[in-house]
Protein backbone atom coordinates (compact mmCIF):
# COMPACT_ATOMS: atom_id res chain seq x y z
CA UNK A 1 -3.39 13.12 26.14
CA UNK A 2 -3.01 9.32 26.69
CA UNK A 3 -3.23 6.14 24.09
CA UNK A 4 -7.14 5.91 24.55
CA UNK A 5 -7.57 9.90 23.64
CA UNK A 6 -5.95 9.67 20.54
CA UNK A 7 -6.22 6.25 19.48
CA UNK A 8 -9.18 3.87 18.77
CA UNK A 9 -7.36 0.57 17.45
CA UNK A 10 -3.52 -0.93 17.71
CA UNK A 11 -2.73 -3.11 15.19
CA UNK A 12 0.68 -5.47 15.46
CA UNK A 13 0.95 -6.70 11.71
CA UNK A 14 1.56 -10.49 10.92
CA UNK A 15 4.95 -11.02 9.49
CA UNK A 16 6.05 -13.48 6.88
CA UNK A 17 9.25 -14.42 6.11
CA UNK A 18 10.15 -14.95 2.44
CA UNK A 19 13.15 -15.80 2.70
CA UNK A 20 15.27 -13.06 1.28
CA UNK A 21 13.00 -10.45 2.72
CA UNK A 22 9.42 -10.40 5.38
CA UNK A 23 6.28 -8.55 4.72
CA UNK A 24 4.61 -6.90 7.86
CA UNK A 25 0.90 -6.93 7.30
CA UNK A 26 -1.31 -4.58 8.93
CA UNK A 27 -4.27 -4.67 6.85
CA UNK A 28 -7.08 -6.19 6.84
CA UNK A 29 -6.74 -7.47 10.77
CA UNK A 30 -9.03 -9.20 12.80
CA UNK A 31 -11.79 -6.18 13.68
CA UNK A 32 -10.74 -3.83 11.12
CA UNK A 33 -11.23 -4.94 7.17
CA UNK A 34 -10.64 -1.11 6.28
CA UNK A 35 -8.80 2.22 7.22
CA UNK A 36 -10.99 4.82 4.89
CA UNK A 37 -10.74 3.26 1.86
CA UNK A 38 -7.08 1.46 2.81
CA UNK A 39 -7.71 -2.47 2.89
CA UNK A 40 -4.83 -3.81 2.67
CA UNK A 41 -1.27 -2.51 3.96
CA UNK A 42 2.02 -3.88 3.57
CA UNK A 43 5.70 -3.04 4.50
CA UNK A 44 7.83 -5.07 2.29
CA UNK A 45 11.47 -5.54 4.00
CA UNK A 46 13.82 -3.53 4.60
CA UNK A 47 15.73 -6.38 2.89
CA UNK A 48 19.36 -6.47 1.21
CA UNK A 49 19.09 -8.94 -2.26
CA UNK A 50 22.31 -11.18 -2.87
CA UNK A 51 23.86 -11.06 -6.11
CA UNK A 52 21.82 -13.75 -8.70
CA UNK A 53 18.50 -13.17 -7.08
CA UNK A 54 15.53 -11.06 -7.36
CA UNK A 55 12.29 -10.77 -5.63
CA UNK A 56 9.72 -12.07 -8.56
CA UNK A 57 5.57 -11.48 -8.38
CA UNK A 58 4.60 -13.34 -10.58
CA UNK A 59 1.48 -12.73 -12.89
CA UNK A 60 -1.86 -12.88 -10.87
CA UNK A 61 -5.01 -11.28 -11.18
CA UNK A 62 -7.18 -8.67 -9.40
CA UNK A 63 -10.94 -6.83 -9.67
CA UNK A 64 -12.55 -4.14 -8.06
CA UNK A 65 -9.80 -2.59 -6.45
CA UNK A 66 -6.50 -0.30 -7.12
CA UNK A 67 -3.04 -0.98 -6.46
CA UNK A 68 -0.60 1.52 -4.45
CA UNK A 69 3.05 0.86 -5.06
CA UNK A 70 5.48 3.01 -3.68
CA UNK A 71 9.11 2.46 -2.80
CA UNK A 72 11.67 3.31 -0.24
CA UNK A 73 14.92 1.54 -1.85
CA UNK A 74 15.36 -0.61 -4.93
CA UNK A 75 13.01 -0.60 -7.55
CA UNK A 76 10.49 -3.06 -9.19
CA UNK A 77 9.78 -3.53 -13.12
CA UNK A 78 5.90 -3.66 -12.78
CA UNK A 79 3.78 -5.54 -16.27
CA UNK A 80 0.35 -5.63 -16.74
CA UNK A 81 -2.16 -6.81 -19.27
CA UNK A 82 -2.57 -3.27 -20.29
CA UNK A 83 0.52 -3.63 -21.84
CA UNK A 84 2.32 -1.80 -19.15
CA UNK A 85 5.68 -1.82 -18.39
CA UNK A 86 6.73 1.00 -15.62
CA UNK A 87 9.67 0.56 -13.66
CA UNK A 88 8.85 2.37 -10.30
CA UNK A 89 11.74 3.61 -7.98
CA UNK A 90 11.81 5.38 -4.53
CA UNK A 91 9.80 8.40 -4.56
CA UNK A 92 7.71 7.46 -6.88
CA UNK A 93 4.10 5.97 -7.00
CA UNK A 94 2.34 3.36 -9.35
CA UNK A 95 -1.46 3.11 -9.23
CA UNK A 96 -3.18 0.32 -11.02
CA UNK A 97 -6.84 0.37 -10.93
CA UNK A 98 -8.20 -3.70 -11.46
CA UNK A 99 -11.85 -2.54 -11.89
CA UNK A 100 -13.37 -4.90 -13.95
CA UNK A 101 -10.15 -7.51 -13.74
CA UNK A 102 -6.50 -7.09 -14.42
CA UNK A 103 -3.36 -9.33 -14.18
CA UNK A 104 -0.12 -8.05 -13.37
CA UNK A 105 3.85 -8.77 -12.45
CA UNK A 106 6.28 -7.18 -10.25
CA UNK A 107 9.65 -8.06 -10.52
CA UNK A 108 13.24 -7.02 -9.96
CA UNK A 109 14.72 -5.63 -12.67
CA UNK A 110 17.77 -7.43 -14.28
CA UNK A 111 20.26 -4.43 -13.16
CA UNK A 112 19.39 -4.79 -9.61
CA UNK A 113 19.81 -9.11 -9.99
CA UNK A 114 23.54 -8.78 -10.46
CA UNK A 115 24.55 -7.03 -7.75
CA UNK A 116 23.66 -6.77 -4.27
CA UNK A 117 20.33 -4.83 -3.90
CA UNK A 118 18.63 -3.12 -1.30
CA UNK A 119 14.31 -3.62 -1.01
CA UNK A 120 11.96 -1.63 0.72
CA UNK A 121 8.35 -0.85 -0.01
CA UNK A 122 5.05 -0.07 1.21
CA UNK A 123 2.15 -1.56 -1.23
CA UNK A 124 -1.60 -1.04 -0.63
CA UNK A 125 -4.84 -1.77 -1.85
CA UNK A 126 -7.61 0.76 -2.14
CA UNK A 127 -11.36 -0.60 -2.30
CA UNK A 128 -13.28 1.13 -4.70
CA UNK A 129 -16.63 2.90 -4.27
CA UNK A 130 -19.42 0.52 -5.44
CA UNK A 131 -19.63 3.05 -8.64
CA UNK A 132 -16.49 2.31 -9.47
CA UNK A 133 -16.08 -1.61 -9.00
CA UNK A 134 -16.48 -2.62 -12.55
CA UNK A 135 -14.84 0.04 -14.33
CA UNK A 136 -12.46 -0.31 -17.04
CA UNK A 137 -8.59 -1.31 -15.96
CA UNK A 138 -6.14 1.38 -15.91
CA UNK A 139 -2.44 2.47 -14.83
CA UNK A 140 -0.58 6.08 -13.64
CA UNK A 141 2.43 6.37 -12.70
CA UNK A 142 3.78 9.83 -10.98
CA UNK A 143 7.38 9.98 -11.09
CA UNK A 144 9.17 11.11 -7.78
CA UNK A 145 9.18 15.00 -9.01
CA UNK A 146 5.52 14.75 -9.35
CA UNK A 147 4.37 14.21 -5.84
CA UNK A 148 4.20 17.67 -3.72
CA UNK A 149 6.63 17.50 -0.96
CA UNK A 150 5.89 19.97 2.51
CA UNK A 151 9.65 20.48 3.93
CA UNK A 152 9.27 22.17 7.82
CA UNK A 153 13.13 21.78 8.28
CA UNK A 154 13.11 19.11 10.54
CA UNK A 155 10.61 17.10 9.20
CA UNK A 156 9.10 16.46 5.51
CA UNK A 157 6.12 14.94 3.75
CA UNK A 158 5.26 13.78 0.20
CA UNK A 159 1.88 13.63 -0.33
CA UNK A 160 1.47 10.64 -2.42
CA UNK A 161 -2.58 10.87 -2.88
CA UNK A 162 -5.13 13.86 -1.65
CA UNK A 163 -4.88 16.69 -0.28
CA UNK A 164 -2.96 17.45 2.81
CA UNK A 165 -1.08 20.63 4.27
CA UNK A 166 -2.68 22.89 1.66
CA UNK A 167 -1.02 20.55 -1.26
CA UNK A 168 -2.80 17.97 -3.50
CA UNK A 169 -1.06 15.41 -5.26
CA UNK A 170 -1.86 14.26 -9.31
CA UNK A 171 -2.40 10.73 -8.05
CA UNK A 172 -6.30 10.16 -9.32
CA UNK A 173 -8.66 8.66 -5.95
CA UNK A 174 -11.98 6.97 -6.31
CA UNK A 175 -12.57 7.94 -3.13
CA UNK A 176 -11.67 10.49 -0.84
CA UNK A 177 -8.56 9.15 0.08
CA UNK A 178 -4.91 10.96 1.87
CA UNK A 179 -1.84 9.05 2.46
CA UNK A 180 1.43 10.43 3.12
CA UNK A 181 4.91 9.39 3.81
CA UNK A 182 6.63 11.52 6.58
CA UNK A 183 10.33 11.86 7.38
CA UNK A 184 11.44 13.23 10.86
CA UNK A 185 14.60 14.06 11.42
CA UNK A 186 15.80 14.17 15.23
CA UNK A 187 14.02 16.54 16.54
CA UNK A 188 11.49 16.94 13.89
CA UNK A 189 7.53 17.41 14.35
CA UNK A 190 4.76 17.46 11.85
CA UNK A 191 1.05 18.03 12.33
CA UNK A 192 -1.55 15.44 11.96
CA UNK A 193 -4.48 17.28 11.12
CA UNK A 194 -8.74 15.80 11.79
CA UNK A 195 -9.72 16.49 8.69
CA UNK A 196 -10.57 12.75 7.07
CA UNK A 197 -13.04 10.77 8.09
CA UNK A 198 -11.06 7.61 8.81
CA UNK A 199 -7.05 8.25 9.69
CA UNK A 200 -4.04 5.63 10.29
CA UNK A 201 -0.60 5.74 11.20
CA UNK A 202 2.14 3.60 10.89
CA UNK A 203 6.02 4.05 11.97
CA UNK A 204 7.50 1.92 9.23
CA UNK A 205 11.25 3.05 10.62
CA UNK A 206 13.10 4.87 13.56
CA UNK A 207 11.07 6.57 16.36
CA UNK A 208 8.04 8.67 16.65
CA UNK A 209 5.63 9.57 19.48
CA UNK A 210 1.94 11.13 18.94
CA UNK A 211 1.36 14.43 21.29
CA UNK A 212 4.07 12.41 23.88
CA UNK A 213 2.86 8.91 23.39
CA UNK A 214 5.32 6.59 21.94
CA UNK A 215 4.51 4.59 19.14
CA UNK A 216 5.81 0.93 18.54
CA UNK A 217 7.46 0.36 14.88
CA UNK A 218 5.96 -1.85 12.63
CA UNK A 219 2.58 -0.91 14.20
CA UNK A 220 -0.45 0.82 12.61
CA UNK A 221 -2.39 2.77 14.72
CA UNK A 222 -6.06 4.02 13.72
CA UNK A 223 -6.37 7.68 14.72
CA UNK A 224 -9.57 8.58 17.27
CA UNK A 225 -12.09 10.99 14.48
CA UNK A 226 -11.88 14.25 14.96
CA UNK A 227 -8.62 14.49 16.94
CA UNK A 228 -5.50 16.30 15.80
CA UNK A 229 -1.89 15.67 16.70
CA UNK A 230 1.85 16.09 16.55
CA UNK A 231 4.17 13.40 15.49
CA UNK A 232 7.35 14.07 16.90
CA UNK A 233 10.85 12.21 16.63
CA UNK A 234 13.76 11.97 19.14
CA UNK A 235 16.20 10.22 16.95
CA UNK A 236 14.58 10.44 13.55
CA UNK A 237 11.25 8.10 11.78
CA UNK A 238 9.67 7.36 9.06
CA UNK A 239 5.71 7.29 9.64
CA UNK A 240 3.31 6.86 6.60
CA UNK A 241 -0.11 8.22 6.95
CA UNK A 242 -3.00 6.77 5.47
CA UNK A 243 -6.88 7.21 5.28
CA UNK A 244 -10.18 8.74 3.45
CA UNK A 245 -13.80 8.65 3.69
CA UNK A 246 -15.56 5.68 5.70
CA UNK A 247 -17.11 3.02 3.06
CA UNK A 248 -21.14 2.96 4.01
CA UNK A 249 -20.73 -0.49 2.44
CA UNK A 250 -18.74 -3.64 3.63
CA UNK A 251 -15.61 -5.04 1.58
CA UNK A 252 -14.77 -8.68 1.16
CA UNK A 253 -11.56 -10.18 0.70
CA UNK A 254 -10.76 -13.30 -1.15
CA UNK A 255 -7.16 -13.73 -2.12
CA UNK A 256 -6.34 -11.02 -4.63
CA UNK A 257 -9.98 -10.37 -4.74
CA UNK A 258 -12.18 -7.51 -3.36
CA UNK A 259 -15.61 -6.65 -4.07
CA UNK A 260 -18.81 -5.27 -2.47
CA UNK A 261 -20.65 -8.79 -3.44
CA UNK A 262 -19.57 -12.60 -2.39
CA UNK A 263 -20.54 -13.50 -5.56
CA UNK A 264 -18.37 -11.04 -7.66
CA UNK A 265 -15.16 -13.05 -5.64
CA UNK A 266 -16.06 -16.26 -7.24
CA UNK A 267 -17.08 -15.18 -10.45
CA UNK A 268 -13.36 -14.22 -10.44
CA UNK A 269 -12.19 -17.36 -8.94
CA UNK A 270 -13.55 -19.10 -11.77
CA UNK A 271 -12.34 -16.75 -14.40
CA UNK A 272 -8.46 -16.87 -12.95
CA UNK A 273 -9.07 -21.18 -13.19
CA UNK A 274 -10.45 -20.95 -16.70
CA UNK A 275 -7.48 -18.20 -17.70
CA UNK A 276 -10.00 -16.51 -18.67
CA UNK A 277 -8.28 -13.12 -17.60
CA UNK A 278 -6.33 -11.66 -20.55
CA UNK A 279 -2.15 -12.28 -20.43
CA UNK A 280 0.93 -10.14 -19.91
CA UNK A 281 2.51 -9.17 -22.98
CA UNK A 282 6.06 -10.37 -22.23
CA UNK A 283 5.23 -11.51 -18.84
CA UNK A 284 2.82 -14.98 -19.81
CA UNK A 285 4.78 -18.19 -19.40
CA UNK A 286 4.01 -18.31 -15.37
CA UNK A 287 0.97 -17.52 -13.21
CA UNK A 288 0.06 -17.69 -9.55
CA UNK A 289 -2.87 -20.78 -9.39
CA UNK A 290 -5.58 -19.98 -7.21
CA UNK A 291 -4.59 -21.56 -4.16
CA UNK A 292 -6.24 -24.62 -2.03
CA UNK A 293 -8.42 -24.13 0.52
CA UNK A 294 -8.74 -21.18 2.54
CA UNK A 295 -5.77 -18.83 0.84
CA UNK A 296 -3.98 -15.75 2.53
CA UNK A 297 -4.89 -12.47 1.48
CA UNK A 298 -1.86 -12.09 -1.10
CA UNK A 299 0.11 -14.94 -2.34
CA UNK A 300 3.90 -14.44 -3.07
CA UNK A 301 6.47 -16.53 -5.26
């Protein structure tokens, strides 16, 4: 098969440099707001933390949406107005659902500030169905020994939400919704099977090529419907796959806003300026403002 058979969109992510660590940003991208119901995709580093500092999210708001955290290396202490507080390590996966408006923090944990530390984390948002928008805020977290994990020898998957390779993982979905992270060892293949509407790849380390075609890192790559594939490794990769049912509605983005209406964003832009969100316990002496003119899709510290 070539690029065109298999693929319908490349993606290059913008990259931003924080300083102690860059973000690659794949979603949303010019053309392509959503990947199923996927609209936002991050890789946070990989990033080694000097002694005395910490990476530090600091409290900001969200609606009509859900949070996917899920780690490679280090950890973050994640807060929310819930009343949450759920450190998350690798393995492992947080889900926060906004719905009607939430406010969280992530931050490094004080363990991890006094020594050198190692960061390196995917984090997505999920758009939720139009049913779903305004429902009551809520947090899971599924410890790494709770996700279902498919080991072929040379190559192994968790299955972080959905169902894939005959396993489903606890992780609750609005939507129908898979994502995956998949480890190849050299050598190593794994199947990428047609069954979801909307399907994405992305080789977030080493090497990987789809049925012979060689995939870029740092690169997400929206799967053709209906076609499957093998992802196969020379030297070993790391390749998260991502996806779910096409929205028959259109998303917008407005910071750390999504909604199905223009006017829900600003409703919400005037609540965050009138702290008129609830607080942190424990986390409510600092906020992200709303920023000035046209903002990014995520603000960091």
């Amino acid at each position: 098969m070539t690029l065109d058979d298999l693929i319908i969109q490349t993606i290059a992510p913008t990259t931003h440099n924080l300083g102690d660590f860059k973000v690659h940003r794949a979603l949303p991208a010019k053309g392509r707001t959503m990947v199923g119901p996927f609209i936002f995709f991050d890789q946070a580093g990989p990033a080694r933390i000097a002694p005395g500092q910490g990476v530090d999210v600091r409290p900001h708001p969200h609606i009509n949406l859900a949070t996917v955290t899920y780690m490679y290396e280090g950890s973050f202490l994640h807060r929310d107005s819930l009343g949450t507080e759920q450190l998350i390590e690798p393995g492992a996966v947080n889900l926060m659902t906004a719905g009607k408006g939430i406010v969280h923090s992530e931050r490094s944990p004080d363990e991890e500030r006094v020594k050198l530390s190692k960061l390196s984390a995917i984090q997505t948002w999920l758009a939720l169905p139009e049913r779903d928008e305004e429902m009551d805020p809520a947090f899971e977290h599924v410890s790494e020994g709770g996700l279902p994990i498919i080991d072929c020898g040379h190559a192994r998957a968790r299955v972080i939400m959905g169902t894939l390779w005959g396993e489903t993982a606890p992780v609750t979905t609005y939507a129908n919704t898979i994502y995956a992270d998949i480890l190849l060892m050299p050598g190593g293949s794994a199947p990428i099977d047609a069954g979801a509407e909307e399907r994405a790849i992305y080789v977030s380390g080493g090497d990987a090529a789809l049925d012979g075609v060689a995939l870029a890192p740092q690169t997400l790559y929206v799967l053709r419907p209906g076609v499957s594939a093998t992802l196969f490794s020379v030297d070993g990769g790391r390749v998260m796959l991502c996806g779910g049912e096409a929205f028959s509605s259109p998303r917008h983005v407005w910071w750390n806003f999504v909604s199905s209406s223009t006017d829900r964003l600003m409703q919400a832009r005037e609540d965050w300026e009138a702290m008129r969100f609830p607080l942190i316990p424990g986390d409510d002496q600092e906020f992200i403002p709303i920023p000035q003119g046209r903002p990014k899709t995520v603000s960091y510290p």
